[in-house]
PDB file of N, CA and C in Angstrom:
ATOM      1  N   UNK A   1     208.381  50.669  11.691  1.00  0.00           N
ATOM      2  CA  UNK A   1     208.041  49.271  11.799  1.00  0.00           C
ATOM      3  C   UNK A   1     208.337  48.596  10.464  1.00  0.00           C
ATOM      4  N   UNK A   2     209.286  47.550  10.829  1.00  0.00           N
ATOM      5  CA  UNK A   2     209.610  46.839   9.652  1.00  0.00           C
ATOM      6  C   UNK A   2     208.888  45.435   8.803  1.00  0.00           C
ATOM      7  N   UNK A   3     208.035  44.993   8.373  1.00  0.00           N
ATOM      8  CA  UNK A   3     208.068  43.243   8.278  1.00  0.00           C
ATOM      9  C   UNK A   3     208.934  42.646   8.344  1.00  0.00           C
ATOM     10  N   UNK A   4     208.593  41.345   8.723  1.00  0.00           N
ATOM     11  CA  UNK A   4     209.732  40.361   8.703  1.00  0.00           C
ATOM     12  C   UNK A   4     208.812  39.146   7.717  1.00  0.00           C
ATOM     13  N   UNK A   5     209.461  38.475   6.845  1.00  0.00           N
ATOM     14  CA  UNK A   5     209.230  37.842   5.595  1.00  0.00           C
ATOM     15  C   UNK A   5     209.950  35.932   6.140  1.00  0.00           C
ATOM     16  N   UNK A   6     209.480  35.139   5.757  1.00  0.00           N
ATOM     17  CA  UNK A   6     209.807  33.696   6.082  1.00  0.00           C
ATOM     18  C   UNK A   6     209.888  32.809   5.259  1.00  0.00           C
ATOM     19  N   UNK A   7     210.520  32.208   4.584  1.00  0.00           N
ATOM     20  CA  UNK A   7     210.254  31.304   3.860  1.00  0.00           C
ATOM     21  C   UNK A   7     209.787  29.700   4.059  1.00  0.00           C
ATOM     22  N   UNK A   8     208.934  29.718   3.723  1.00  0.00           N
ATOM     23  CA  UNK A   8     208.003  28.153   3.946  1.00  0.00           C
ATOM     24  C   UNK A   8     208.683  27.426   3.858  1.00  0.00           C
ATOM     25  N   UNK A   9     209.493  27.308   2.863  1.00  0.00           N
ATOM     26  CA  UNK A   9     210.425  25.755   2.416  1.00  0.00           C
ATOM     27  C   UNK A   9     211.569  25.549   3.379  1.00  0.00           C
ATOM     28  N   UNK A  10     212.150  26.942   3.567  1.00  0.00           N
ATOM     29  CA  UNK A  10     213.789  26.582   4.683  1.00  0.00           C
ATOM     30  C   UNK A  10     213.600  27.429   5.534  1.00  0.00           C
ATOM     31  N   UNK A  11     212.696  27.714   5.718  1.00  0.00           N
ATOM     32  CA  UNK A  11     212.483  28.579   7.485  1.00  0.00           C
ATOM     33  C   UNK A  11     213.532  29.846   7.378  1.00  0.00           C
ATOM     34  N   UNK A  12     213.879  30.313   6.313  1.00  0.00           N
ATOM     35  CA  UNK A  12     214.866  31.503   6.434  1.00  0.00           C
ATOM     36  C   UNK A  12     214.361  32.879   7.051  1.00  0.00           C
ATOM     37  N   UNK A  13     214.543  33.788   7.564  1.00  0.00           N
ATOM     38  CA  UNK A  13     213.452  34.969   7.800  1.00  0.00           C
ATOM     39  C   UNK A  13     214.526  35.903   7.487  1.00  0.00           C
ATOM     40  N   UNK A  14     213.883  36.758   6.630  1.00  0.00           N
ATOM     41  CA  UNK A  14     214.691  38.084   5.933  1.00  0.00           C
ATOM     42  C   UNK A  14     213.335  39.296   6.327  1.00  0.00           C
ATOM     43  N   UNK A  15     214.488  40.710   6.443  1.00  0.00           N
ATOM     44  CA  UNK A  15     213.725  41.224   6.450  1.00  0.00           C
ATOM     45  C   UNK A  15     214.144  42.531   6.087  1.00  0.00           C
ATOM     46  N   UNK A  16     213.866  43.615   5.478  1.00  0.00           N
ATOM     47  CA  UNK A  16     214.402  45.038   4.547  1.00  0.00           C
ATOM     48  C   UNK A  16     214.924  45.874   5.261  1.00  0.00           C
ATOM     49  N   UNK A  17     216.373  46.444   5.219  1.00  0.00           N
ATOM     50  CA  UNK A  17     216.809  47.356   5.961  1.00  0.00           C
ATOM     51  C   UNK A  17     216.165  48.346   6.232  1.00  0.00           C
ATOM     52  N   UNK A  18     216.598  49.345   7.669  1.00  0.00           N
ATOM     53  CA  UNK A  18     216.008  50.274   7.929  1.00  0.00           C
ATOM     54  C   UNK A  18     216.028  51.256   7.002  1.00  0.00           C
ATOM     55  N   UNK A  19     215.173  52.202   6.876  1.00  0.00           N
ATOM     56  CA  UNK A  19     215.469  53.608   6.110  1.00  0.00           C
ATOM     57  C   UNK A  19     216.198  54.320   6.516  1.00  0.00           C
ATOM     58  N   UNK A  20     217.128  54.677   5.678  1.00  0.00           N
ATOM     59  CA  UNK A  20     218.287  55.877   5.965  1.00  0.00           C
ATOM     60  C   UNK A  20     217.484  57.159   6.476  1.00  0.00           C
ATOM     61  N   UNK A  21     218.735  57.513   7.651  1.00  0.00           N
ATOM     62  CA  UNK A  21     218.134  59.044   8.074  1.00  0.00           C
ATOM     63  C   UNK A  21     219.106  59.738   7.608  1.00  0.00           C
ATOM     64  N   UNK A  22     218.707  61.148   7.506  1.00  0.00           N
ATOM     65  CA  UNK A  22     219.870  61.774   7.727  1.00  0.00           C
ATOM     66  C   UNK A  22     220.642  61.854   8.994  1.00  0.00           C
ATOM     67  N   UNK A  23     219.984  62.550  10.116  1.00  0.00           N
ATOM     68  CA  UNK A  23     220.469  62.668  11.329  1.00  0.00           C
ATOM     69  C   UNK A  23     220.283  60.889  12.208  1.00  0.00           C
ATOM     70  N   UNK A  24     221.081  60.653  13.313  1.00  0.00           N
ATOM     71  CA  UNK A  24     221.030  59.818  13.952  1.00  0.00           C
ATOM     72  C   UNK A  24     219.596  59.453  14.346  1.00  0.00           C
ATOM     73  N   UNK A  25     219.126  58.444  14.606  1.00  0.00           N
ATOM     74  CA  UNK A  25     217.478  58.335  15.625  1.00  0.00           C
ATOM     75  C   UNK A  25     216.582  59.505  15.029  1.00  0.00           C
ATOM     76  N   UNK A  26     217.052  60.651  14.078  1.00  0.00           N
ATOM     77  CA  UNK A  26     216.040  61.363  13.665  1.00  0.00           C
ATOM     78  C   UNK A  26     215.095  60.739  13.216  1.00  0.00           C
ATOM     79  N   UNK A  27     213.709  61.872  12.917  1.00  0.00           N
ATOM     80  CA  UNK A  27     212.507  61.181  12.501  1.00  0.00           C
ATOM     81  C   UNK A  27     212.181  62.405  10.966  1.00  0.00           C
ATOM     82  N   UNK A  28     213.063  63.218  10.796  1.00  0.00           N
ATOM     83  CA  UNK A  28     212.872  63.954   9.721  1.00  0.00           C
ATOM     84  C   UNK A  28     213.435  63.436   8.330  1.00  0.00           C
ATOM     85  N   UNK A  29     212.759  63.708   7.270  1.00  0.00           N
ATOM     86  CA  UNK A  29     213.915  62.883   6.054  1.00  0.00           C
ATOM     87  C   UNK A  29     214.492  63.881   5.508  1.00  0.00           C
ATOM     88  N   UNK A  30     215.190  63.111   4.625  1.00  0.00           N
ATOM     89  CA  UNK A  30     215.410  64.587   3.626  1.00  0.00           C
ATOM     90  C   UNK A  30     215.171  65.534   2.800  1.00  0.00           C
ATOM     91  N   UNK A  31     213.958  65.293   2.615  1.00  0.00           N
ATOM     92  CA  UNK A  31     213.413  66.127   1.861  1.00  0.00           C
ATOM     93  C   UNK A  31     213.025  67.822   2.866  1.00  0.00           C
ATOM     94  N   UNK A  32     212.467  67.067   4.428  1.00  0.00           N
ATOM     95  CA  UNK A  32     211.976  68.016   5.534  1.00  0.00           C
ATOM     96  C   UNK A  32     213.359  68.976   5.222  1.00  0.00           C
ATOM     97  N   UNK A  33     214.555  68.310   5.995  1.00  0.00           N
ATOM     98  CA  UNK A  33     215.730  68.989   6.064  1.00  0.00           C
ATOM     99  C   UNK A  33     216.003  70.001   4.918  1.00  0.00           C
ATOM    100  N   UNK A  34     216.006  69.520   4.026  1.00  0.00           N
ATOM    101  CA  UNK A  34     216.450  70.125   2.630  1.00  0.00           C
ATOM    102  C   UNK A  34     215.695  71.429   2.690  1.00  0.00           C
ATOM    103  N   UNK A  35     214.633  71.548   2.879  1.00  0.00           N
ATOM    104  CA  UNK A  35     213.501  72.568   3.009  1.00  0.00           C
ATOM    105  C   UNK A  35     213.263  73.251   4.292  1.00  0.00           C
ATOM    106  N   UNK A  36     213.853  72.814   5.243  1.00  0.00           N
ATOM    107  CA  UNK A  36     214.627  74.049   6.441  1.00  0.00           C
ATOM    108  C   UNK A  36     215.507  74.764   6.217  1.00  0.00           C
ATOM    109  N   UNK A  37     216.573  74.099   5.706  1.00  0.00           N
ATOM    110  CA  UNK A  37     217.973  74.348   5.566  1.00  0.00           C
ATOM    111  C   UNK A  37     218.098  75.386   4.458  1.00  0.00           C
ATOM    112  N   UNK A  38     217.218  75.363   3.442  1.00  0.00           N
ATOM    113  CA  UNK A  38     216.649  76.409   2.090  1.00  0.00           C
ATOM    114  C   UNK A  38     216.850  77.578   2.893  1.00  0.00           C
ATOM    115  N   UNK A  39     215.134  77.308   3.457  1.00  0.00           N
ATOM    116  CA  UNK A  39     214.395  78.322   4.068  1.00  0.00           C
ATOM    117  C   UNK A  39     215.097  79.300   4.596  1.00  0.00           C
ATOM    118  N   UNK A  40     216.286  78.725   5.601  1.00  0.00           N
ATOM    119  CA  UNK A  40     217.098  79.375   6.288  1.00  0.00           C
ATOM    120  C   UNK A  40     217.872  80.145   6.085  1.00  0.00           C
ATOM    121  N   UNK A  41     219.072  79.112   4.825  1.00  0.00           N
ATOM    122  CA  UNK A  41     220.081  79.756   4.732  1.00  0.00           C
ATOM    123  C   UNK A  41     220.245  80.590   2.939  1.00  0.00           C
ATOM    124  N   UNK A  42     219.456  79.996   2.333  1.00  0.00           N
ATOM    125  CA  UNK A  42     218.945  80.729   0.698  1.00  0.00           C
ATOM    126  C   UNK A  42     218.171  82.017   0.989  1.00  0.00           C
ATOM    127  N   UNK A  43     217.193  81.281   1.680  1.00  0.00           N
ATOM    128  CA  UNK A  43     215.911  82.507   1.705  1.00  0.00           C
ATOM    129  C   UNK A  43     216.101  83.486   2.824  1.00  0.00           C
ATOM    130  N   UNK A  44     216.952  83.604   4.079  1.00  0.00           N
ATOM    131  CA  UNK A  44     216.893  83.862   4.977  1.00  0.00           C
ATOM    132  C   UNK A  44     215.886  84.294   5.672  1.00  0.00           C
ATOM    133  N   UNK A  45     214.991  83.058   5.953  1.00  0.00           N
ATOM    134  CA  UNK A  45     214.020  82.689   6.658  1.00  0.00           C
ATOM    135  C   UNK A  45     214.650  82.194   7.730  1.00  0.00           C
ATOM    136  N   UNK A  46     214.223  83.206   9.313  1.00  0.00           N
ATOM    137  CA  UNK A  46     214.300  82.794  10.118  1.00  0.00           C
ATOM    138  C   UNK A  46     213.796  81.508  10.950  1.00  0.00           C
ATOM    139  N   UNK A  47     214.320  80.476  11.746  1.00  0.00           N
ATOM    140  CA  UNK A  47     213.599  79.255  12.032  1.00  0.00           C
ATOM    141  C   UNK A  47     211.910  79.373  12.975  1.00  0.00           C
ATOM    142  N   UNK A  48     212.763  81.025  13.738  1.00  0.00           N
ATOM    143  CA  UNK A  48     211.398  80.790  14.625  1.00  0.00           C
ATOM    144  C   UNK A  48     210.144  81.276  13.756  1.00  0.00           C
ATOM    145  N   UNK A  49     210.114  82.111  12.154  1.00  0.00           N
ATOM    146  CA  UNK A  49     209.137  82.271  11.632  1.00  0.00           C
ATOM    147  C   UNK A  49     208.901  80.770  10.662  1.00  0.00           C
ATOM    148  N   UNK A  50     209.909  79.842  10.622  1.00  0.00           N
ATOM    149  CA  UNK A  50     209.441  78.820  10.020  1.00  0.00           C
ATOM    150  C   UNK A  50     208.531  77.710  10.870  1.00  0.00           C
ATOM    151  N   UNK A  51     208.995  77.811  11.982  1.00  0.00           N
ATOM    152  CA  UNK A  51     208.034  76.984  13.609  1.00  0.00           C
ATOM    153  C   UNK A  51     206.516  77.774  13.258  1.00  0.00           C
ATOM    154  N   UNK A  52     206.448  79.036  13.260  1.00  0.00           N
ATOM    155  CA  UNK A  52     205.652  79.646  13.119  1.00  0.00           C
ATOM    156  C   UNK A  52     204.387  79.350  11.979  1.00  0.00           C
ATOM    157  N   UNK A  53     205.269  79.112  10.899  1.00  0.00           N
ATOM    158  CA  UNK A  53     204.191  78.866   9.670  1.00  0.00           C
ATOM    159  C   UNK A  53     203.877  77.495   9.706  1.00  0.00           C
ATOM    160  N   UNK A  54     205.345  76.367  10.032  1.00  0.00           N
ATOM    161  CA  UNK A  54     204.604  75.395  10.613  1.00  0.00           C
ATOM    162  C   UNK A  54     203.410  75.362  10.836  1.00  0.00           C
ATOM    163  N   UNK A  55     203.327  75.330  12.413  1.00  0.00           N
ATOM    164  CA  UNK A  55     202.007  75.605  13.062  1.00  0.00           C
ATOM    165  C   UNK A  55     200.766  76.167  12.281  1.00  0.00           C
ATOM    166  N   UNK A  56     201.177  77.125  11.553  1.00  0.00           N
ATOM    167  CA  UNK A  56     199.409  77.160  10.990  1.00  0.00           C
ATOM    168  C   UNK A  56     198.973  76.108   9.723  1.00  0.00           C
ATOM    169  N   UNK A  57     199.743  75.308   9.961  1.00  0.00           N
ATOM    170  CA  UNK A  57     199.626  73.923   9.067  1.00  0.00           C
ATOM    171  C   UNK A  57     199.479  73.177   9.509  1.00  0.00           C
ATOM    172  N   UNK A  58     199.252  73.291  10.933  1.00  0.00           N
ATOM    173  CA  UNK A  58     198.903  71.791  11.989  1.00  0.00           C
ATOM    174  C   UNK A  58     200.326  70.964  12.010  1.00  0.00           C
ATOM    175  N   UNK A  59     201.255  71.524  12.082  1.00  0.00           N
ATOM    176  CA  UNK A  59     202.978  70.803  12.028  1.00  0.00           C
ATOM    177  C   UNK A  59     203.553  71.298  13.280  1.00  0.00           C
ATOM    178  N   UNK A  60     203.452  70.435  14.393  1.00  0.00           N
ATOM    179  CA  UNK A  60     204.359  70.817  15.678  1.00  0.00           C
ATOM    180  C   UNK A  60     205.566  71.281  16.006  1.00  0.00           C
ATOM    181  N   UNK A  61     207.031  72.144  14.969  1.00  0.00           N
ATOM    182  CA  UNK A  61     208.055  72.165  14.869  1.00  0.00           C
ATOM    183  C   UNK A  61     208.396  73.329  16.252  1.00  0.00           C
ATOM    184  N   UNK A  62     208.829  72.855  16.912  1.00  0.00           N
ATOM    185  CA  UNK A  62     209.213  74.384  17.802  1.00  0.00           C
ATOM    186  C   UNK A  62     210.413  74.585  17.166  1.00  0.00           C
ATOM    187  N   UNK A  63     210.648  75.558  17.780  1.00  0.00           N
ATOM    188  CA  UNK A  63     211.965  76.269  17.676  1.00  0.00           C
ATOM    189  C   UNK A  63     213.238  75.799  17.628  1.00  0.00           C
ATOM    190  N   UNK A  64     213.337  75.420  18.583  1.00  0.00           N
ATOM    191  CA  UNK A  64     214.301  74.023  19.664  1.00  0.00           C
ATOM    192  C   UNK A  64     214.836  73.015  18.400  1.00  0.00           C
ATOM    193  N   UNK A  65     213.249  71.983  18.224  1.00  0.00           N
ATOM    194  CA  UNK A  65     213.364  71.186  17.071  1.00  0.00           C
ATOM    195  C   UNK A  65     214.221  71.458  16.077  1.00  0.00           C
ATOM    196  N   UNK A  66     213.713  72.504  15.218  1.00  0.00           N
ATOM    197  CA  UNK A  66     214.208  73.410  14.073  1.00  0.00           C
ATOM    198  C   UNK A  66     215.894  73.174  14.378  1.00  0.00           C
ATOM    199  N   UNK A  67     216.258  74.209  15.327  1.00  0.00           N
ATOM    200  CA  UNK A  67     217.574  74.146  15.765  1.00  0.00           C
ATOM    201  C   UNK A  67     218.253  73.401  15.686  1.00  0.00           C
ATOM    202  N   UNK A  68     218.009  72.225  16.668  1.00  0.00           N
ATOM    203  CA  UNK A  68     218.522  70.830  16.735  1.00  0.00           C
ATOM    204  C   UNK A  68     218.669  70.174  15.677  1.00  0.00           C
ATOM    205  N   UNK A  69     217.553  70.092  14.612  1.00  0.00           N
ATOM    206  CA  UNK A  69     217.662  69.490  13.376  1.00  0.00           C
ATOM    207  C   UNK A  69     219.115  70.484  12.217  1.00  0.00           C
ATOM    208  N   UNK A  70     219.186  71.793  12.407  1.00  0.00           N
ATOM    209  CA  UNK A  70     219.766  72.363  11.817  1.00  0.00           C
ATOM    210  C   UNK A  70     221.325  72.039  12.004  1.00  0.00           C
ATOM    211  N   UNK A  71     221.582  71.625  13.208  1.00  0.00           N
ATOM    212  CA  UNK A  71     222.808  71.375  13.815  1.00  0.00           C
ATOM    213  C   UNK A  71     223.447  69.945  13.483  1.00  0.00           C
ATOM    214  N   UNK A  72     222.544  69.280  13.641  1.00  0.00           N
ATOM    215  CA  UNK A  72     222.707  68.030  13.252  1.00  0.00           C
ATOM    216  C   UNK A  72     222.893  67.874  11.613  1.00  0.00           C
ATOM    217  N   UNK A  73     222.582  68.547  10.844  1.00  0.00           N
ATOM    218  CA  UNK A  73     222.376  68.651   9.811  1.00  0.00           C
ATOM    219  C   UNK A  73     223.925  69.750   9.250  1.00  0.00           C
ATOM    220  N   UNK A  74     224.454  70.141  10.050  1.00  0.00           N
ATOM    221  CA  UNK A  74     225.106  70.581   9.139  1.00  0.00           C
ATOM    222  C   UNK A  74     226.810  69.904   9.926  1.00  0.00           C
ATOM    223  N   UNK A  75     226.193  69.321  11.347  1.00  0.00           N
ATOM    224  CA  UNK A  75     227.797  68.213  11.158  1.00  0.00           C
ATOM    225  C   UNK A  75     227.848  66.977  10.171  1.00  0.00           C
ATOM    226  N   UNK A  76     226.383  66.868   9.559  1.00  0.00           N
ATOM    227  CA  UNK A  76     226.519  65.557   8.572  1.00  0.00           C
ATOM    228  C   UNK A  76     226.662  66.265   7.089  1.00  0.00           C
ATOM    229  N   UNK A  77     227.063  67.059   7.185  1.00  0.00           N
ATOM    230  CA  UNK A  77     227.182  68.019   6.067  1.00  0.00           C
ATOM    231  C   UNK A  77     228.776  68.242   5.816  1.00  0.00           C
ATOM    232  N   UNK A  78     229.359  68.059   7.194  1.00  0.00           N
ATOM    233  CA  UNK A  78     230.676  68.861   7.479  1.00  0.00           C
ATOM    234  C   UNK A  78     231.780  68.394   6.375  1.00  0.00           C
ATOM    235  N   UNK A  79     231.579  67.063   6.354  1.00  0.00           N
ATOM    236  CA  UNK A  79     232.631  66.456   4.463  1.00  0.00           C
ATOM    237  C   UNK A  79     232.362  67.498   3.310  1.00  0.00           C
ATOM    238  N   UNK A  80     230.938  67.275   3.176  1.00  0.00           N
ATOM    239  CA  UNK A  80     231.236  68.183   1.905  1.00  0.00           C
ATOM    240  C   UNK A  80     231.713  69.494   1.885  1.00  0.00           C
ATOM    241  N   UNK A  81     231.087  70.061   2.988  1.00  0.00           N
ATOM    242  CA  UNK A  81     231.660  71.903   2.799  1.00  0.00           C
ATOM    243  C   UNK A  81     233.056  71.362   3.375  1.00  0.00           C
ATOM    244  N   UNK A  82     233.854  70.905   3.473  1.00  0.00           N
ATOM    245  CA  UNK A  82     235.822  71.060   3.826  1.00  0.00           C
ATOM    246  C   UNK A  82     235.905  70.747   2.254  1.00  0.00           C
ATOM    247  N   UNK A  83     235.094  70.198   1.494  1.00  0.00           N
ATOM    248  CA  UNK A  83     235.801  69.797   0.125  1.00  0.00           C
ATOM    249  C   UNK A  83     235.544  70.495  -0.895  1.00  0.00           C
ATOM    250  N   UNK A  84     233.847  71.274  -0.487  1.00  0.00           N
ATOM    251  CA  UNK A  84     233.739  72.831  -1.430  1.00  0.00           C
ATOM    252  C   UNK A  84     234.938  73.460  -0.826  1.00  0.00           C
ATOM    253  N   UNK A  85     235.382  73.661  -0.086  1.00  0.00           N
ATOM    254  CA  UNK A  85     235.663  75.257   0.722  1.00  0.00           C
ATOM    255  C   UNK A  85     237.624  74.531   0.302  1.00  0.00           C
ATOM    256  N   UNK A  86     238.058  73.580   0.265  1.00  0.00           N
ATOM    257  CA  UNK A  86     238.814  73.304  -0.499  1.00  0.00           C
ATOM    258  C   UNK A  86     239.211  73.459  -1.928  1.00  0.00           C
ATOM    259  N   UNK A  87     238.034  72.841  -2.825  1.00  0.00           N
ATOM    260  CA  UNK A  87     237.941  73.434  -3.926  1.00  0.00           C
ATOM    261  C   UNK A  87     237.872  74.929  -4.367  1.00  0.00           C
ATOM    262  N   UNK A  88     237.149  75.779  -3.712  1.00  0.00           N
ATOM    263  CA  UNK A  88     237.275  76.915  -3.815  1.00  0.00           C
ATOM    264  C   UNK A  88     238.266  77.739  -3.039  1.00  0.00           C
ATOM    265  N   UNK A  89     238.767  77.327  -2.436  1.00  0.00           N
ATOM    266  CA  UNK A  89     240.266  78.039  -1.945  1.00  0.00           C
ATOM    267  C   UNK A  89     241.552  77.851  -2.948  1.00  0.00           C
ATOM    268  N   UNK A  90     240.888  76.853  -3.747  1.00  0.00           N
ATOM    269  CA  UNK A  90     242.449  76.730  -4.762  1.00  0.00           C
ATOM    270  C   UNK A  90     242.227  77.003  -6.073  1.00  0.00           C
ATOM    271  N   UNK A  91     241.146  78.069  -5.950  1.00  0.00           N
ATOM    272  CA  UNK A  91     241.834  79.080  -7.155  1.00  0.00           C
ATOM    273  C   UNK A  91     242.328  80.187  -6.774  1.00  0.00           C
ATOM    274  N   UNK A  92     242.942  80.571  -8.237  1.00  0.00           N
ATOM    275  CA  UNK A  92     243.767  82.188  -8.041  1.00  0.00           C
ATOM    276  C   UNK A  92     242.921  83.088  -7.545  1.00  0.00           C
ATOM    277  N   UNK A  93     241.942  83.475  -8.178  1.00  0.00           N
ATOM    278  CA  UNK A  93     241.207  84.630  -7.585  1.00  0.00           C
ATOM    279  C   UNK A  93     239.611  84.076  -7.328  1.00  0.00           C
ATOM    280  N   UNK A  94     239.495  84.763  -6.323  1.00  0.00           N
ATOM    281  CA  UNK A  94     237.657  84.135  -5.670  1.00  0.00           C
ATOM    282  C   UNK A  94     237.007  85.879  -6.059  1.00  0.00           C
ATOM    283  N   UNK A  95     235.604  85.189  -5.950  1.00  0.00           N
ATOM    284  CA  UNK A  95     234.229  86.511  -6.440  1.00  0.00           C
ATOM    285  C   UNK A  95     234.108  86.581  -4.884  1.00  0.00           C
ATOM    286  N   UNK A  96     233.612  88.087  -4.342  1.00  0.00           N
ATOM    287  CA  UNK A  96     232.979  88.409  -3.125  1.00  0.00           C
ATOM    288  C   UNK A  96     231.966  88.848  -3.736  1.00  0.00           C
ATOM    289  N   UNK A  97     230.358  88.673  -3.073  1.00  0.00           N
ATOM    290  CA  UNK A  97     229.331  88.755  -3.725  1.00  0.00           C
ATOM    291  C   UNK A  97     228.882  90.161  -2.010  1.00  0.00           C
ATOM    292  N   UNK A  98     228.475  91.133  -2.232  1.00  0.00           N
ATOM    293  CA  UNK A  98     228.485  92.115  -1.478  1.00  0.00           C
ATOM    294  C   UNK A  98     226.859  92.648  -1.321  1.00  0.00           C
ATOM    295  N   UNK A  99     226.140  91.928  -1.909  1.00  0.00           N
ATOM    296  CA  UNK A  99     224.388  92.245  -1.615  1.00  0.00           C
ATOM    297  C   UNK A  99     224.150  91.958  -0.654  1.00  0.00           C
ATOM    298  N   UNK A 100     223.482  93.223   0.032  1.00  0.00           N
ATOM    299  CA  UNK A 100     222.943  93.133   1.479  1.00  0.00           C
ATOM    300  C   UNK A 100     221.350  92.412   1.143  1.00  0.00           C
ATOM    301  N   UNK A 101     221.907  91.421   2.652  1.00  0.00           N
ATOM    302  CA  UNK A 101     220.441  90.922   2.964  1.00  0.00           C
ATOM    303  C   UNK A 101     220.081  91.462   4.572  1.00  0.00           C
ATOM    304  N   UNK A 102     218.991  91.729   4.886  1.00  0.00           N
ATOM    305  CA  UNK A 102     218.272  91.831   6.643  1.00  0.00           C
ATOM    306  C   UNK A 102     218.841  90.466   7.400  1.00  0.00           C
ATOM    307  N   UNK A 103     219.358  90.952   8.445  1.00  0.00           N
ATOM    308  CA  UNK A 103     219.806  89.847   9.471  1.00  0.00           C
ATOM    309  C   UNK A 103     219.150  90.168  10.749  1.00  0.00           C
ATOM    310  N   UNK A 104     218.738  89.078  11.103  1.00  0.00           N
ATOM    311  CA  UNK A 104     218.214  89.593  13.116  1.00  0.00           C
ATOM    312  C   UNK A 104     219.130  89.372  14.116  1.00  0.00           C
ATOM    313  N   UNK A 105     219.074  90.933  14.086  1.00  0.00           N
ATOM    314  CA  UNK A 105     220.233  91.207  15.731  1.00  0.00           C
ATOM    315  C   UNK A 105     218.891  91.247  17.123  1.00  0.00           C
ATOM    316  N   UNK A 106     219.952  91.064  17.874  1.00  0.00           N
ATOM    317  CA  UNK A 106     219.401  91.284  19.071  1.00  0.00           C
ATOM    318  C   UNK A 106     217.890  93.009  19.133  1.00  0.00           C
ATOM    319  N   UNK A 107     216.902  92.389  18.761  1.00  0.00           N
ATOM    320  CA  UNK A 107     215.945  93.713  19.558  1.00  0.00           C
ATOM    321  C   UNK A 107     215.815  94.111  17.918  1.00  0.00           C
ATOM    322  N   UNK A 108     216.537  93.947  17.035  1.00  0.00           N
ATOM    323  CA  UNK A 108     216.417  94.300  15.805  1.00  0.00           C
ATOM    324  C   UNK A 108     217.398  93.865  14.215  1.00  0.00           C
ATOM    325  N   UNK A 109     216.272  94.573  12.913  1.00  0.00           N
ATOM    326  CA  UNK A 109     216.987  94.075  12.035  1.00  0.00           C
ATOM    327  C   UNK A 109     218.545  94.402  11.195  1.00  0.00           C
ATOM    328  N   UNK A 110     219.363  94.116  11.137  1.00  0.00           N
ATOM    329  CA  UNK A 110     220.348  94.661  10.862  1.00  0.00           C
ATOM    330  C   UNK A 110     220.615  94.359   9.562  1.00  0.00           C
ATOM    331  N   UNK A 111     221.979  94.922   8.848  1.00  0.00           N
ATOM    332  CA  UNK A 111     222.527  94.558   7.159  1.00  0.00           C
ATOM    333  C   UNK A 111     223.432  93.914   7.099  1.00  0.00           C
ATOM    334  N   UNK A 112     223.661  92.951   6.402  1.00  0.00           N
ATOM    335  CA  UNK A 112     224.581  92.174   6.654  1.00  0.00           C
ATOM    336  C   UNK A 112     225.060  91.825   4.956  1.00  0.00           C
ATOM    337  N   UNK A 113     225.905  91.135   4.594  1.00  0.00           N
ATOM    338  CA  UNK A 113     226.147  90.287   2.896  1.00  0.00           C
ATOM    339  C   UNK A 113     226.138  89.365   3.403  1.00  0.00           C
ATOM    340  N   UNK A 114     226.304  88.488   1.998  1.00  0.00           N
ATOM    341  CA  UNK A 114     226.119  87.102   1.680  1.00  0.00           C
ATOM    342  C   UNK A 114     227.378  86.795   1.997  1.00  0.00           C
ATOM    343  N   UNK A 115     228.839  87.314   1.960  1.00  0.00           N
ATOM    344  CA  UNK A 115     229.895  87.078   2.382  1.00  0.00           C
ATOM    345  C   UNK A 115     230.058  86.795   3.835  1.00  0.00           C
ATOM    346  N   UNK A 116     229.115  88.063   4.572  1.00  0.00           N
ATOM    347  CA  UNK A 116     229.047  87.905   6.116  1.00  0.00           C
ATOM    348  C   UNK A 116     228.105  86.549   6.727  1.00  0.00           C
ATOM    349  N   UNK A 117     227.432  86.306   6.057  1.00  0.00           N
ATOM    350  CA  UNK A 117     226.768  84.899   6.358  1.00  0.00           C
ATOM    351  C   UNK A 117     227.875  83.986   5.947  1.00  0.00           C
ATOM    352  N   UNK A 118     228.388  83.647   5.171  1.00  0.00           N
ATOM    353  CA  UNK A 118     229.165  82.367   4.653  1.00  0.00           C
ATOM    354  C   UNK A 118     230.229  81.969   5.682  1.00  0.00           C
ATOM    355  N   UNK A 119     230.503  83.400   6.575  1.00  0.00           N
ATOM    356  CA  UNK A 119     231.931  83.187   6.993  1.00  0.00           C
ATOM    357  C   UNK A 119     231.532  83.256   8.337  1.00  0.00           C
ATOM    358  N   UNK A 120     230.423  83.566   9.003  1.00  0.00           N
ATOM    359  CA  UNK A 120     229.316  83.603  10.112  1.00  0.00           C
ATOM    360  C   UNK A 120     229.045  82.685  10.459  1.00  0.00           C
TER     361      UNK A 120
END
């Protein structure tokens, strides 16, 4: 909800743009996002244990949500990573970073690198 402002003398009515979202009609800002998107892809924190901790904070996030927000979030993302992933394709030689992190497979946890996520 926005005010709307009037001026007495010339009847003008102004009133303050909306707040930027990130996502379209979203209701999350950026700070929320920023701190999923961590969680997720730094920390590899799964979403449904982040819905999870949600909730014992009195924060309604299902799963779904999470998701949806994640998706949305990384086609408004999609400029910058073509222009990292540009930049870093045009050097001579690139680092492969080969530390296993736990990944969830189907029924269980599996090993995976940081290489296998990036390119995942």
């Amino acid at each position: 909800m926005r005010e709307k402002f009037s001026c007495r003398e010339c009847e003008k009515i102004t009133q303050p743009p909306a707040p930027f979202h990130v996502t379209p009609r979203g209701f999350a800002g950026p700070n929320l996002l920023a701190m999923i998107l961590f969680e997720k892809f730094a920390q590899h924190q799964p979403l449904n244990r982040q819905s999870e901790r949600y909730a014992r904070e009195g924060i309604d996030l299902s799963l779904s949500t999470l998701a949806d927000q994640v998706g949305a979030c990384t086609t408004a993302l999609r400029p910058v990573h073509e222009l990292i992933k540009a930049h870093v394709l045009a050097a001579e030689r690139l680092h492969g970073d080969d530390t296993t992190v736990p990944i969830l497979a189907r029924g269980k946890t599996d090993t995976g690198t940081h290489l296998d996520l990036c390119q995942g």
